[in-house]
C-alpha atoms as a PDB file:
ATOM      1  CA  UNK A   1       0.000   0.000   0.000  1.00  0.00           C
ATOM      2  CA  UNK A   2       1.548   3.484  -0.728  1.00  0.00           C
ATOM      3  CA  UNK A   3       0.896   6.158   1.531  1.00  0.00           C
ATOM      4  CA  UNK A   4      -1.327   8.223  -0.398  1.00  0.00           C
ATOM      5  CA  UNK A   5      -3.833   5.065  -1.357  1.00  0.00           C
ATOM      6  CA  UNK A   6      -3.131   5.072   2.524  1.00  0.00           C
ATOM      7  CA  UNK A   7      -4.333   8.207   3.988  1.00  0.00           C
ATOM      8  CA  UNK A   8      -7.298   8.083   1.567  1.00  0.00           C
ATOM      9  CA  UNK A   9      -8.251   4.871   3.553  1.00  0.00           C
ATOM     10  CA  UNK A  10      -7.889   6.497   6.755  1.00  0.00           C
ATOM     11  CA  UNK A  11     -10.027   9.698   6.062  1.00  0.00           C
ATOM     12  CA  UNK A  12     -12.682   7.861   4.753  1.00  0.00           C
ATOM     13  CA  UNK A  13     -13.386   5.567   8.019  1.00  0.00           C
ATOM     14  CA  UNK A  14     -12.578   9.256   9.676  1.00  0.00           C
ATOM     15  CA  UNK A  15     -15.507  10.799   8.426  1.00  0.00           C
ATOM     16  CA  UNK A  16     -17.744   7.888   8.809  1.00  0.00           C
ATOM     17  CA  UNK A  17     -17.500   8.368  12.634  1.00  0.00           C
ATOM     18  CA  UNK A  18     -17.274  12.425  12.235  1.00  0.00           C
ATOM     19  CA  UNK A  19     -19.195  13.496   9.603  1.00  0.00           C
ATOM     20  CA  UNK A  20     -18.802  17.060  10.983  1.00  0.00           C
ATOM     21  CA  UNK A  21     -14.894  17.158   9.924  1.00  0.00           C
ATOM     22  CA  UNK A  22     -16.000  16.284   6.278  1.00  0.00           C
ATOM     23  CA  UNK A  23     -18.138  19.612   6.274  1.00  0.00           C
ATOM     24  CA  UNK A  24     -15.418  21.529   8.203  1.00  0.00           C
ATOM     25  CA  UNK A  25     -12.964  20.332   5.450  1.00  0.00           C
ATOM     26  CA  UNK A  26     -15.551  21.318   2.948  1.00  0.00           C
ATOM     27  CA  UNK A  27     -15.544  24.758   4.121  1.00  0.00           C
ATOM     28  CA  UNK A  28     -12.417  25.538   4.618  1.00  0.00           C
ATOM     29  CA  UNK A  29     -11.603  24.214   1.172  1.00  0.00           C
ATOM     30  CA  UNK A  30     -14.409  26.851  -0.026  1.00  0.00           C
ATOM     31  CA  UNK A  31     -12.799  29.594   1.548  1.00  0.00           C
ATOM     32  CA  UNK A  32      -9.108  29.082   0.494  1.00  0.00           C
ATOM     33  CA  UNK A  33      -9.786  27.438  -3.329  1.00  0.00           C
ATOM     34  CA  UNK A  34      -6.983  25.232  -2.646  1.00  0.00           C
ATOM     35  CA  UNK A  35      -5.725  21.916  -0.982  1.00  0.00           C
ATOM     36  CA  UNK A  36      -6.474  22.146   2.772  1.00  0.00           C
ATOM     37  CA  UNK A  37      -2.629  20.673   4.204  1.00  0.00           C
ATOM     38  CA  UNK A  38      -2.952  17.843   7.063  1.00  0.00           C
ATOM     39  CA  UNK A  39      -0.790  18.516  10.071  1.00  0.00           C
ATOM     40  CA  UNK A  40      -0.911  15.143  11.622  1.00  0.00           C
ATOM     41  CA  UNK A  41      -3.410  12.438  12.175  1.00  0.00           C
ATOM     42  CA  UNK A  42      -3.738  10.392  15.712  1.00  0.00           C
ATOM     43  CA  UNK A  43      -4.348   7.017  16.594  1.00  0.00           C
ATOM     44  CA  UNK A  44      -5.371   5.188  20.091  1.00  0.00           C
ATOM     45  CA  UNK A  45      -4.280   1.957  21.137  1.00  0.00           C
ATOM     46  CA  UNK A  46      -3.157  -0.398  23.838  1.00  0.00           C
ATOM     47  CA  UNK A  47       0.427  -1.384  24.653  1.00  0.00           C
ATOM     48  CA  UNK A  48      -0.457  -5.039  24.275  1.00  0.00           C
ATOM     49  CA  UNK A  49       2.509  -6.945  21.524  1.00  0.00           C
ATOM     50  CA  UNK A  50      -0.108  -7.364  19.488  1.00  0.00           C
ATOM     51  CA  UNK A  51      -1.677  -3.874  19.034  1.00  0.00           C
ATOM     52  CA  UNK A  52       1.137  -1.937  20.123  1.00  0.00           C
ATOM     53  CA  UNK A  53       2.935   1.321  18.954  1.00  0.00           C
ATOM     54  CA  UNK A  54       5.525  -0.394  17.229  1.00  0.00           C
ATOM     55  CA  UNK A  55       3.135  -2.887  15.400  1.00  0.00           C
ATOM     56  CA  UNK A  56       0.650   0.674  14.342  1.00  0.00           C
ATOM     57  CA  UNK A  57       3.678   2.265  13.403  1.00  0.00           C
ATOM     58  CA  UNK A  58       5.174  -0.522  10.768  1.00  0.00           C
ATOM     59  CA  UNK A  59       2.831   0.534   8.497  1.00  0.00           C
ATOM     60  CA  UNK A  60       4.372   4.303   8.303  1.00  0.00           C
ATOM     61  CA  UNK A  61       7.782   2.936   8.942  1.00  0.00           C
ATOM     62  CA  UNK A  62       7.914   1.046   6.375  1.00  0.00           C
ATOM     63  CA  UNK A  63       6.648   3.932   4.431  1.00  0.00           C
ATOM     64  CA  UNK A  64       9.902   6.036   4.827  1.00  0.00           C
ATOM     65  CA  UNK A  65       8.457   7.324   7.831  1.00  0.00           C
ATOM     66  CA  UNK A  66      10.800   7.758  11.167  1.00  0.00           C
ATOM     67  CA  UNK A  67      10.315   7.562  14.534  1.00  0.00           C
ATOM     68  CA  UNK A  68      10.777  10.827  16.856  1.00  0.00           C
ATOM     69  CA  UNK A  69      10.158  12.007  20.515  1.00  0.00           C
ATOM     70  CA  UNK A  70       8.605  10.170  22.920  1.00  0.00           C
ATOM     71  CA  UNK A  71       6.209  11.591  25.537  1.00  0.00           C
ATOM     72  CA  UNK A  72       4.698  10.086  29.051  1.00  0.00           C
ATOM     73  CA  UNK A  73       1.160  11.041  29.988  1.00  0.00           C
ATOM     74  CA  UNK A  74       1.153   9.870  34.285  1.00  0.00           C
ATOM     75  CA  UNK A  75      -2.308  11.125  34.126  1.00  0.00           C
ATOM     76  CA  UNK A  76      -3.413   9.091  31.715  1.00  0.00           C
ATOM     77  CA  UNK A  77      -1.261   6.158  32.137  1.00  0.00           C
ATOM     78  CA  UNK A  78      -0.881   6.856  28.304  1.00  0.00           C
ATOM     79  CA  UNK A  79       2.840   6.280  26.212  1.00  0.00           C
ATOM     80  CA  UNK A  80       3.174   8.312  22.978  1.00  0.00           C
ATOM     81  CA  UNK A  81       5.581   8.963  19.735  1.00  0.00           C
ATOM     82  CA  UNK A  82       5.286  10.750  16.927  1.00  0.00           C
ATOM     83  CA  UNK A  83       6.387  10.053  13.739  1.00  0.00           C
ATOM     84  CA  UNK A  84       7.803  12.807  10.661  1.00  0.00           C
ATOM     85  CA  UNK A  85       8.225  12.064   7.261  1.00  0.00           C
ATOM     86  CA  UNK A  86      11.054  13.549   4.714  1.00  0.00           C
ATOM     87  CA  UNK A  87       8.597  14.895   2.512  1.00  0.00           C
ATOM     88  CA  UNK A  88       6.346  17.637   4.114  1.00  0.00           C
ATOM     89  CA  UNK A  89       3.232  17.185   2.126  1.00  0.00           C
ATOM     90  CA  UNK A  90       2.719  14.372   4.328  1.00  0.00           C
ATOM     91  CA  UNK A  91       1.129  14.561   7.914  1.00  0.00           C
ATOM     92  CA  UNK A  92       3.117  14.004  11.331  1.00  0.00           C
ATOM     93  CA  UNK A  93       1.735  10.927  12.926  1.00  0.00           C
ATOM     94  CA  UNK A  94       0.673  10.102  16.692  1.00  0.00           C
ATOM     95  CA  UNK A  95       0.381   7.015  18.173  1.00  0.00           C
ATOM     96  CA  UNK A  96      -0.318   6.835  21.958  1.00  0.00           C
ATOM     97  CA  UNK A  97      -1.197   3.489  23.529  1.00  0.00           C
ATOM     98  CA  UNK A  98      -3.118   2.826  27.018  1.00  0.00           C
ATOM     99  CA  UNK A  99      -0.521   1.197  29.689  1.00  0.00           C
ATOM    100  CA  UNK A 100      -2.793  -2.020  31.085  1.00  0.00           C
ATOM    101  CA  UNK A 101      -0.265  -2.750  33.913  1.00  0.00           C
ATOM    102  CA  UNK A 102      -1.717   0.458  35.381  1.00  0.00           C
ATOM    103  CA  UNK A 103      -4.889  -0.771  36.046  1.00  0.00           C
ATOM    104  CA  UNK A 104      -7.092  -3.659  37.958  1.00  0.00           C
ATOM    105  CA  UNK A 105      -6.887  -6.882  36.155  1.00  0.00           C
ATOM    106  CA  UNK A 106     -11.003  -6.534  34.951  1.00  0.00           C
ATOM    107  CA  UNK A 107      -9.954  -3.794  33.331  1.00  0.00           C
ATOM    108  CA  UNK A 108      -6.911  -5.602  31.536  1.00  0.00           C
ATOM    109  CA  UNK A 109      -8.991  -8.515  30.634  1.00  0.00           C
ATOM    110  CA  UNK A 110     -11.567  -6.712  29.059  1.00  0.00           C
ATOM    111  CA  UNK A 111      -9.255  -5.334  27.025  1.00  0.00           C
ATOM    112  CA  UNK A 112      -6.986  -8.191  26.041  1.00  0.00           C
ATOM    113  CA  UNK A 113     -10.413 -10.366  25.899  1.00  0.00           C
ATOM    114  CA  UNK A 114     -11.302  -7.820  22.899  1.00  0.00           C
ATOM    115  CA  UNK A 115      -7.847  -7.965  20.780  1.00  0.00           C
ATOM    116  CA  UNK A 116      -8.017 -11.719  21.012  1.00  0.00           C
ATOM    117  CA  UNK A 117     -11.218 -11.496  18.620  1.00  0.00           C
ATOM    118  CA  UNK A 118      -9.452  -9.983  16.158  1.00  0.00           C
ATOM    119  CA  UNK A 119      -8.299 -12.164  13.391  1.00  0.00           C
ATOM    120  CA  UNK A 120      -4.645 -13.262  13.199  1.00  0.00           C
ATOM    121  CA  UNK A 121      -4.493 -11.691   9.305  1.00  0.00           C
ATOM    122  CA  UNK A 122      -5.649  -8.682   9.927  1.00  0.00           C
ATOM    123  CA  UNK A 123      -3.542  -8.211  13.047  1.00  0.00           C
ATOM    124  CA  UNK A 124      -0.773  -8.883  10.756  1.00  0.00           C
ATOM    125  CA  UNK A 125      -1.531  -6.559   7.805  1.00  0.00           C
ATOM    126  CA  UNK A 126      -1.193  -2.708   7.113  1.00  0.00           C
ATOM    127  CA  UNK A 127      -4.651  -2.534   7.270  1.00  0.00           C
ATOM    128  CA  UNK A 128      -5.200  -2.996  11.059  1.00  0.00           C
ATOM    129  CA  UNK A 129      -4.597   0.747  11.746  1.00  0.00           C
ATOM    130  CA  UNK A 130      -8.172   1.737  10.204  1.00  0.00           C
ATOM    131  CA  UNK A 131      -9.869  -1.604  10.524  1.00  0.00           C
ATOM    132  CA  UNK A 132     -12.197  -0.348  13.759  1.00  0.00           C
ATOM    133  CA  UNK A 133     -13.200  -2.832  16.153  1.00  0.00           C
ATOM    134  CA  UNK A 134     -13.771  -6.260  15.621  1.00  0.00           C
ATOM    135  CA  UNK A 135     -15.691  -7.036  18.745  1.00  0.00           C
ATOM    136  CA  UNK A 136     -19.155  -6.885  20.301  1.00  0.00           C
ATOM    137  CA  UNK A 137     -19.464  -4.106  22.643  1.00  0.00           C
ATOM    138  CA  UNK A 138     -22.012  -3.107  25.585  1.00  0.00           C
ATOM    139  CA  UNK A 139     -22.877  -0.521  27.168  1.00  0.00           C
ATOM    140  CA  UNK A 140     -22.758  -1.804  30.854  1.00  0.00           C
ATOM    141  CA  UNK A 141     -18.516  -2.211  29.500  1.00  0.00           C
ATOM    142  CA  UNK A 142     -18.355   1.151  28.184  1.00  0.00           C
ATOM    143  CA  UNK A 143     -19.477   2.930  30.720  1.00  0.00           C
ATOM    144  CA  UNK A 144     -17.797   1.103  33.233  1.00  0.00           C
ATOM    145  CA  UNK A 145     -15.000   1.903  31.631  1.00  0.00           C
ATOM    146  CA  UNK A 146     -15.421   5.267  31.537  1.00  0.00           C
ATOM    147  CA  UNK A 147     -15.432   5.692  35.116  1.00  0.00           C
ATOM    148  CA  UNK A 148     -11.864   4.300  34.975  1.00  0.00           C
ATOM    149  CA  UNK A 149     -10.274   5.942  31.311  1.00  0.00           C
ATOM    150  CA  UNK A 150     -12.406   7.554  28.825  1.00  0.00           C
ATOM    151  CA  UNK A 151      -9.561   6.664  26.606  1.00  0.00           C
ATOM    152  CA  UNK A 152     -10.120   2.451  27.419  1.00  0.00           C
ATOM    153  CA  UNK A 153     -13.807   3.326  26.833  1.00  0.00           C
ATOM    154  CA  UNK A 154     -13.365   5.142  23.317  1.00  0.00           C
ATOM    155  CA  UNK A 155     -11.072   2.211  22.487  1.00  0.00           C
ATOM    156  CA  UNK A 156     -13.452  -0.346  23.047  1.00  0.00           C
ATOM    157  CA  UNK A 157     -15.776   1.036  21.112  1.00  0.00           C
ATOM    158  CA  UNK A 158     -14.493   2.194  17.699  1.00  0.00           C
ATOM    159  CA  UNK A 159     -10.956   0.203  17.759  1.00  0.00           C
ATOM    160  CA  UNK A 160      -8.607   1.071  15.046  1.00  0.00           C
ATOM    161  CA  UNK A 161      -9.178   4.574  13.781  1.00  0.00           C
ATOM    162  CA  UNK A 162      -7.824   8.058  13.287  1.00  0.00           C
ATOM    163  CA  UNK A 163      -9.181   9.263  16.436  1.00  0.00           C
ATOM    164  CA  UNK A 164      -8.640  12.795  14.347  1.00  0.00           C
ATOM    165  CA  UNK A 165      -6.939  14.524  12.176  1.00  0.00           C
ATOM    166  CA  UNK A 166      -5.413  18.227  11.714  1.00  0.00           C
ATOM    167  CA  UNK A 167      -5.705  21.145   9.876  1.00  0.00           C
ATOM    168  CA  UNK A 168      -2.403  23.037   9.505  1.00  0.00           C
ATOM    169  CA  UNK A 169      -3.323  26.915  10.210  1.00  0.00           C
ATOM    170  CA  UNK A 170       0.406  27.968   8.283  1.00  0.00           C
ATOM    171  CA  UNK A 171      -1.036  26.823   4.767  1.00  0.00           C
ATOM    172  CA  UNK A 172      -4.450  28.563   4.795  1.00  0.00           C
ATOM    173  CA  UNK A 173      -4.244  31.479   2.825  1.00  0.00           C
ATOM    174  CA  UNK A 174      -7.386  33.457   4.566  1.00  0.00           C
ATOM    175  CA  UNK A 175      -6.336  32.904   7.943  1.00  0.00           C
ATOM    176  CA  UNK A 176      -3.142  34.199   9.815  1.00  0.00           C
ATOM    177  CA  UNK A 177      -4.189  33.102  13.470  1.00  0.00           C
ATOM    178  CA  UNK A 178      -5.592  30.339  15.052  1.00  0.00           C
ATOM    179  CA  UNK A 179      -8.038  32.787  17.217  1.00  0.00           C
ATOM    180  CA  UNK A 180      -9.276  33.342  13.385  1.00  0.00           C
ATOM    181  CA  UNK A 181      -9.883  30.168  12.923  1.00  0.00           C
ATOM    182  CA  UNK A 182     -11.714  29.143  16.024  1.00  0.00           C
ATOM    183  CA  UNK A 183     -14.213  32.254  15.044  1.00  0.00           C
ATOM    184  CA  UNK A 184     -14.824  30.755  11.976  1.00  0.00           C
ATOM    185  CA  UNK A 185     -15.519  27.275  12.942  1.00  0.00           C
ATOM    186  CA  UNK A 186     -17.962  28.628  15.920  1.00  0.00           C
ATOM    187  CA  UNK A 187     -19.797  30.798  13.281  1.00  0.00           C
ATOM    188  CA  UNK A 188     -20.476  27.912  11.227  1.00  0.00           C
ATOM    189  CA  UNK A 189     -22.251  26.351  14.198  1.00  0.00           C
ATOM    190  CA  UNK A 190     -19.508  23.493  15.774  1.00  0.00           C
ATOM    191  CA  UNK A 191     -18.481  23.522  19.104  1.00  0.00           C
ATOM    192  CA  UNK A 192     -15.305  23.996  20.270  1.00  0.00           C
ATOM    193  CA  UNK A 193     -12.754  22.298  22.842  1.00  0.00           C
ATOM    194  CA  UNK A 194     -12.790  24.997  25.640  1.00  0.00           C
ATOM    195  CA  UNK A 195     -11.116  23.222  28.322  1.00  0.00           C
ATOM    196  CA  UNK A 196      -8.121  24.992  29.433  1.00  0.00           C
ATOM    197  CA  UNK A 197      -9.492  27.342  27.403  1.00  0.00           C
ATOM    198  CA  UNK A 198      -9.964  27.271  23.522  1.00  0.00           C
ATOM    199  CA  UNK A 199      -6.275  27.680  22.576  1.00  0.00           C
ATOM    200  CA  UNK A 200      -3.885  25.529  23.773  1.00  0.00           C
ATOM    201  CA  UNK A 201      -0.207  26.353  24.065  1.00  0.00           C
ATOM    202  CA  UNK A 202       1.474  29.783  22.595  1.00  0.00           C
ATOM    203  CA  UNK A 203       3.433  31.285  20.162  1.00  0.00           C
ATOM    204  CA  UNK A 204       6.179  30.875  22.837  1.00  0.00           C
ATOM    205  CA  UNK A 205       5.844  27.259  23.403  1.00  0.00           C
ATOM    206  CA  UNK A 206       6.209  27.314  19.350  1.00  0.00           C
ATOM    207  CA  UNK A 207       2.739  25.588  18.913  1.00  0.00           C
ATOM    208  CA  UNK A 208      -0.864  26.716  19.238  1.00  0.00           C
ATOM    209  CA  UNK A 209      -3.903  23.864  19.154  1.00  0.00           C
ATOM    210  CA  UNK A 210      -7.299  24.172  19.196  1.00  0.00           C
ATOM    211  CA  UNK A 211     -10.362  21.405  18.448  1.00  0.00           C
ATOM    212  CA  UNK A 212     -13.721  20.446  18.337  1.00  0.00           C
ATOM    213  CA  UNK A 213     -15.590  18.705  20.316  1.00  0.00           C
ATOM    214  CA  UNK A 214     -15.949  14.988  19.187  1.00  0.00           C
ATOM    215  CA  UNK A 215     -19.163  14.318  17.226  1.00  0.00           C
ATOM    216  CA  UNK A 216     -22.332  12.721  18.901  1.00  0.00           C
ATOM    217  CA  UNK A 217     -23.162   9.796  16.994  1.00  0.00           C
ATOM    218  CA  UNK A 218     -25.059   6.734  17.102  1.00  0.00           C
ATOM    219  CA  UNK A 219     -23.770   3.803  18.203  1.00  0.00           C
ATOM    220  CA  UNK A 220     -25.314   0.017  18.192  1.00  0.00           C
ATOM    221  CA  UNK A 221     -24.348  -2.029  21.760  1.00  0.00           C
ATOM    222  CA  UNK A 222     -25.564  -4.960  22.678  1.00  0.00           C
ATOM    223  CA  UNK A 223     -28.277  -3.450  24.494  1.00  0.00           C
ATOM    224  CA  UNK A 224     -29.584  -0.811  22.098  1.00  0.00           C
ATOM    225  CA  UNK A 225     -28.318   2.431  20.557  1.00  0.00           C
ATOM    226  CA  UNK A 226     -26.985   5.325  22.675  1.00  0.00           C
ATOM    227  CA  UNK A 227     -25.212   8.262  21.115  1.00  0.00           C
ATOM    228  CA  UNK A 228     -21.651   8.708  22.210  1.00  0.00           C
ATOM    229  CA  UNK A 229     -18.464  11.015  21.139  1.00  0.00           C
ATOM    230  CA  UNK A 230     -16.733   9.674  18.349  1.00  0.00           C
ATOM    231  CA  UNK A 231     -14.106  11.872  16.781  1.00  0.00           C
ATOM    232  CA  UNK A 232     -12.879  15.527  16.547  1.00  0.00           C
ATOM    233  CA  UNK A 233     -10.917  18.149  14.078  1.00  0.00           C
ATOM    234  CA  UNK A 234      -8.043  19.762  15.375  1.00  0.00           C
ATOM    235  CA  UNK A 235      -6.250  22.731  13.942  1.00  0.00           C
ATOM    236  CA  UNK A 236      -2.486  23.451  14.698  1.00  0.00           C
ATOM    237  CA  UNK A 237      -0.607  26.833  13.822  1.00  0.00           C
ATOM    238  CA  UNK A 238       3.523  26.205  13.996  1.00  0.00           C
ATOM    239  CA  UNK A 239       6.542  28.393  15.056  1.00  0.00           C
ATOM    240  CA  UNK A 240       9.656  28.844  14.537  1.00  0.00           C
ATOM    241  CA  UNK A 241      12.672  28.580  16.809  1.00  0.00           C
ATOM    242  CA  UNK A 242      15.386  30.821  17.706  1.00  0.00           C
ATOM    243  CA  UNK A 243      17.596  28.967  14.682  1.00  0.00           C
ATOM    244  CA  UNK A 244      14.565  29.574  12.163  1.00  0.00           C
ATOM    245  CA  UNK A 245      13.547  26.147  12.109  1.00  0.00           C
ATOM    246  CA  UNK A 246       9.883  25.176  12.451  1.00  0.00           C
ATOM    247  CA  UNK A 247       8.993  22.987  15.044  1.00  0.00           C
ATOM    248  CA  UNK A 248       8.155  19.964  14.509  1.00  0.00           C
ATOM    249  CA  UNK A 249       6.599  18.628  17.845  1.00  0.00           C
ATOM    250  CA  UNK A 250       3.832  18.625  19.907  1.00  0.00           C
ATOM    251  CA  UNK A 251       3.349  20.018  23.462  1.00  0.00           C
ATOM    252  CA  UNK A 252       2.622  17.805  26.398  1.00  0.00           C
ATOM    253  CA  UNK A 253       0.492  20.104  28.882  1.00  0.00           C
ATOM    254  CA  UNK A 254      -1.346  20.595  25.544  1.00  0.00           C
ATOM    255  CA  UNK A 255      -1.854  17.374  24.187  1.00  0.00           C
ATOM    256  CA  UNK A 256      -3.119  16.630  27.616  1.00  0.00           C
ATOM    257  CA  UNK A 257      -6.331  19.004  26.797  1.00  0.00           C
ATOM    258  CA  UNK A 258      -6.500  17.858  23.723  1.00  0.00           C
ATOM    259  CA  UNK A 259      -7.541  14.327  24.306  1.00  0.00           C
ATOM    260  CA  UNK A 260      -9.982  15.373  26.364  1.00  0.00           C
ATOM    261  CA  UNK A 261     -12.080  16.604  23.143  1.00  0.00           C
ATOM    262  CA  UNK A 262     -13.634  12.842  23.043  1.00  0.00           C
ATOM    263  CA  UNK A 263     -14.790  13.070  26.999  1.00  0.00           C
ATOM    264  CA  UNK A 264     -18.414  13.714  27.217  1.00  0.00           C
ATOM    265  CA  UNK A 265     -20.188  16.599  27.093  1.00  0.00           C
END
């Protein structure tokens, strides 16, 4: 698979869970006549071998992608990397994964229990990363939970996914601020992000983020349909460094917030 057939692949099941992000695209495509540039795209998992980062991450690897900083989330008993590309057309990539050991052993088992349903070729092949979930799921689990990680309980229900992906402010020719940007997306009626308020991180930490909040859909559990938050849009506006070099990275404090844009609301 190359990685534009790739990232095709990955927007579509993207929009099928946020519809919202395909009008927000739409808009902004409207507004600047021209090819709306991803910044990066995000993925969930759990540090199990056979789900981990390293086995979500093979597919970009062995794409010419490479492997960069790592960051620890102790409030989220969550692991992350992201990963850059030579070529900047193409998006950064995050992969964070859920550290069981933290938790109970029901917890653990109800998430090993679920990877073990997954079958052994598709486990194995590049298309895991935007194959969803290939379990039953119920409600009683989800919200259970919930109580514990929101990020377990998004897991469990929509599996392998771009949890969401990023506009990149610097490209857009009609907007020169992120502030800009959040007015726009407010005035066309979707809700932002406003924990720790709606922008996260600053010119001086080199990065400013802002989202929305994930899309209420429906979703079918064992017991019947109850809407839930699926996925978000993000939108990212880069600086550069003392040395004139544009950073690359993301910002932990931030990223913190950010996840949060799939909590309920």
């Amino acid at each position: 698979m190359n990685l534009d057939k790739l990232f095709i692949n990955l927007w579509k099941e993207y929009i099928s869970l946020a519809p919202q992000a395909k009008e927000i695209h739409s808009l902004f495509q409207k507004i600047e006549d021209n090819i709306i540039t991803n910044d990066h795209i995000a993925f969930r998992t759990l540090d199990l071998k056979e789900c981990n980062i390293d086995v979500l991450s093979k597919v970009f690897l062995d794409l010419n992608y490479e492997k960069k900083e790592h960051y620890i989330f102790e409030e989220k008993n969550l692991s992350a990397y992201y990963f850059i590309h030579k070529n900047p057309k193409y998006p950064k990539i995050f992969i964070s994964e859920l550290k069981l050991a933290s938790f109970e052993k029901e917890i653990q088992n109800i998430l090993k229990n679920i990877i073990k349903e997954i079958p052994a070729k598709v486990l194995k092949s590049s298309e895991l990363i935007y194959s969803k979930k290939h379990w039953n799921i119920s409600y009683k689990t989800y919200k259970y939970l919930y109580e514990i990680s929101e990020y377990a309980a998004w897991f469990y229900v929509y599996g392998f996914c771009a949890n969401h992906f990023t506009i990149y402010i610097n490209d857009l020719k009609n907007f020169s601020n992120i502030k800009d940007v959040n007015t726009f997306i407010k005035k066309a009626g979707f809700e932002l992000n406003t924990i720790g308020g709606e922008v996260k991180g600053s010119k001086k930490d080199l990065l400013e983020q802002s989202s929305t909040l994930a899309q209420i859909i429906p979703v079918k559990f064992e017991e019947r349909i109850y809407n839930i938050p699926s996925c978000y849009y993000e939108f990212a506006k880069r600086y550069k460094d003392k040395n004139n070099n544009l950073f690359q990275g993301f910002i932990k404090q931030s990223a913190n917030l950010i996840f949060e844009s799939t909590d309920q609301h």
